[in-house]
Protein backbone atom coordinates (compact mmCIF):
# COMPACT_ATOMS: atom_id res chain seq x y z
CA UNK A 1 54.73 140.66 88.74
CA UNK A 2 52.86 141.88 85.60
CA UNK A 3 55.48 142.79 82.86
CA UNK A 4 53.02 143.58 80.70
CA UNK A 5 54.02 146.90 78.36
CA UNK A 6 50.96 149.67 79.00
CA UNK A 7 48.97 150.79 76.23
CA UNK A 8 48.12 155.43 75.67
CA UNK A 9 45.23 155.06 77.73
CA UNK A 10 46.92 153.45 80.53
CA UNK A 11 49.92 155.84 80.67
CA UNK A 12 47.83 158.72 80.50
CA UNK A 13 45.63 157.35 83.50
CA UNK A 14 48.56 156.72 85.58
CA UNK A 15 50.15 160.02 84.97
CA UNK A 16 46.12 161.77 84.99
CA UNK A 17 47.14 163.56 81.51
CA UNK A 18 45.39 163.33 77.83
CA UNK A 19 46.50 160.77 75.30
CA UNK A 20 47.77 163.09 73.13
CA UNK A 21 50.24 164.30 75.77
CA UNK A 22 51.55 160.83 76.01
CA UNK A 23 51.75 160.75 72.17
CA UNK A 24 53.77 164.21 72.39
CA UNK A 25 55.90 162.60 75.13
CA UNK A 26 56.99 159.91 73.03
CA UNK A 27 57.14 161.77 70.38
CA UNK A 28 59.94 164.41 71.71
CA UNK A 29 61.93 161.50 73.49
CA UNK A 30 60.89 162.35 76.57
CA UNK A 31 59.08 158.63 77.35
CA UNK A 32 60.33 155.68 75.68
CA UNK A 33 57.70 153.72 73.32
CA UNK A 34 57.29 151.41 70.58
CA UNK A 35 54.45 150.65 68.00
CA UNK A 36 53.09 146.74 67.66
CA UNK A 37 51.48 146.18 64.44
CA UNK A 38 52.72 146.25 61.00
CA UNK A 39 49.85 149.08 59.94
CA UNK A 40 48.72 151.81 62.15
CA UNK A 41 50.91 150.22 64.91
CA UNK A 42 49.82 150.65 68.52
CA UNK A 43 52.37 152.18 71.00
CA UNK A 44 53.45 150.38 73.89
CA UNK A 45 54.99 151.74 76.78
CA UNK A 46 57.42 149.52 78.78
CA UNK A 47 56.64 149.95 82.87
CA UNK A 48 60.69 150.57 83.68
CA UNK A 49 60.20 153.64 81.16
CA UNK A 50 57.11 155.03 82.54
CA UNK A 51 58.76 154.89 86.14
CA UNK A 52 62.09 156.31 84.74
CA UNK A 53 60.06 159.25 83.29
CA UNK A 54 58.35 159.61 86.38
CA UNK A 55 61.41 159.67 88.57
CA UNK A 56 62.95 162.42 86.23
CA UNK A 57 60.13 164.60 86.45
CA UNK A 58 59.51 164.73 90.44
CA UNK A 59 63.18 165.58 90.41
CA UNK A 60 62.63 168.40 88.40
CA UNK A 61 59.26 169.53 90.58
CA UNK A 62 61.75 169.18 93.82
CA UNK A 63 64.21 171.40 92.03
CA UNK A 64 61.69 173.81 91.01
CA UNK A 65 60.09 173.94 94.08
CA UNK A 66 63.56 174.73 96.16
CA UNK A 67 64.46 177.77 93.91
């Protein structure tokens, strides 16, 4: 199993969006991240989180969808 935490790039592949909607993501709470680096830190995104904020959101399309 590959624990490894996912970079920008790789969350906004998976979820076929732009970096800088992952950056806003993080940014409003709405995905979990953290920087590595002292300067000009990367963000990292933890797999659990990216599922958890996947979950959450194809609840809210199935929600949407039944209204």
């Amino acid at each position: 199993m590959n624990d490894q935490p996912l970079t920008v790039t790789e969350v906004a592949d998976r979820l076929n969006i732009h970096k800088t909607t992952v950056y806003d993501l993080i940014h409003t709470g709405k995905l979990k991240g953290y920087t590595v680096g002292v300067h000009n830190g990367q963000w990292r995104i933890d797999k659990v989180e990216l599922d958890k904020y996947k979950k959450k959101n194809l609840a809210k399309k199935v929600l949407k969808k039944s209204f």
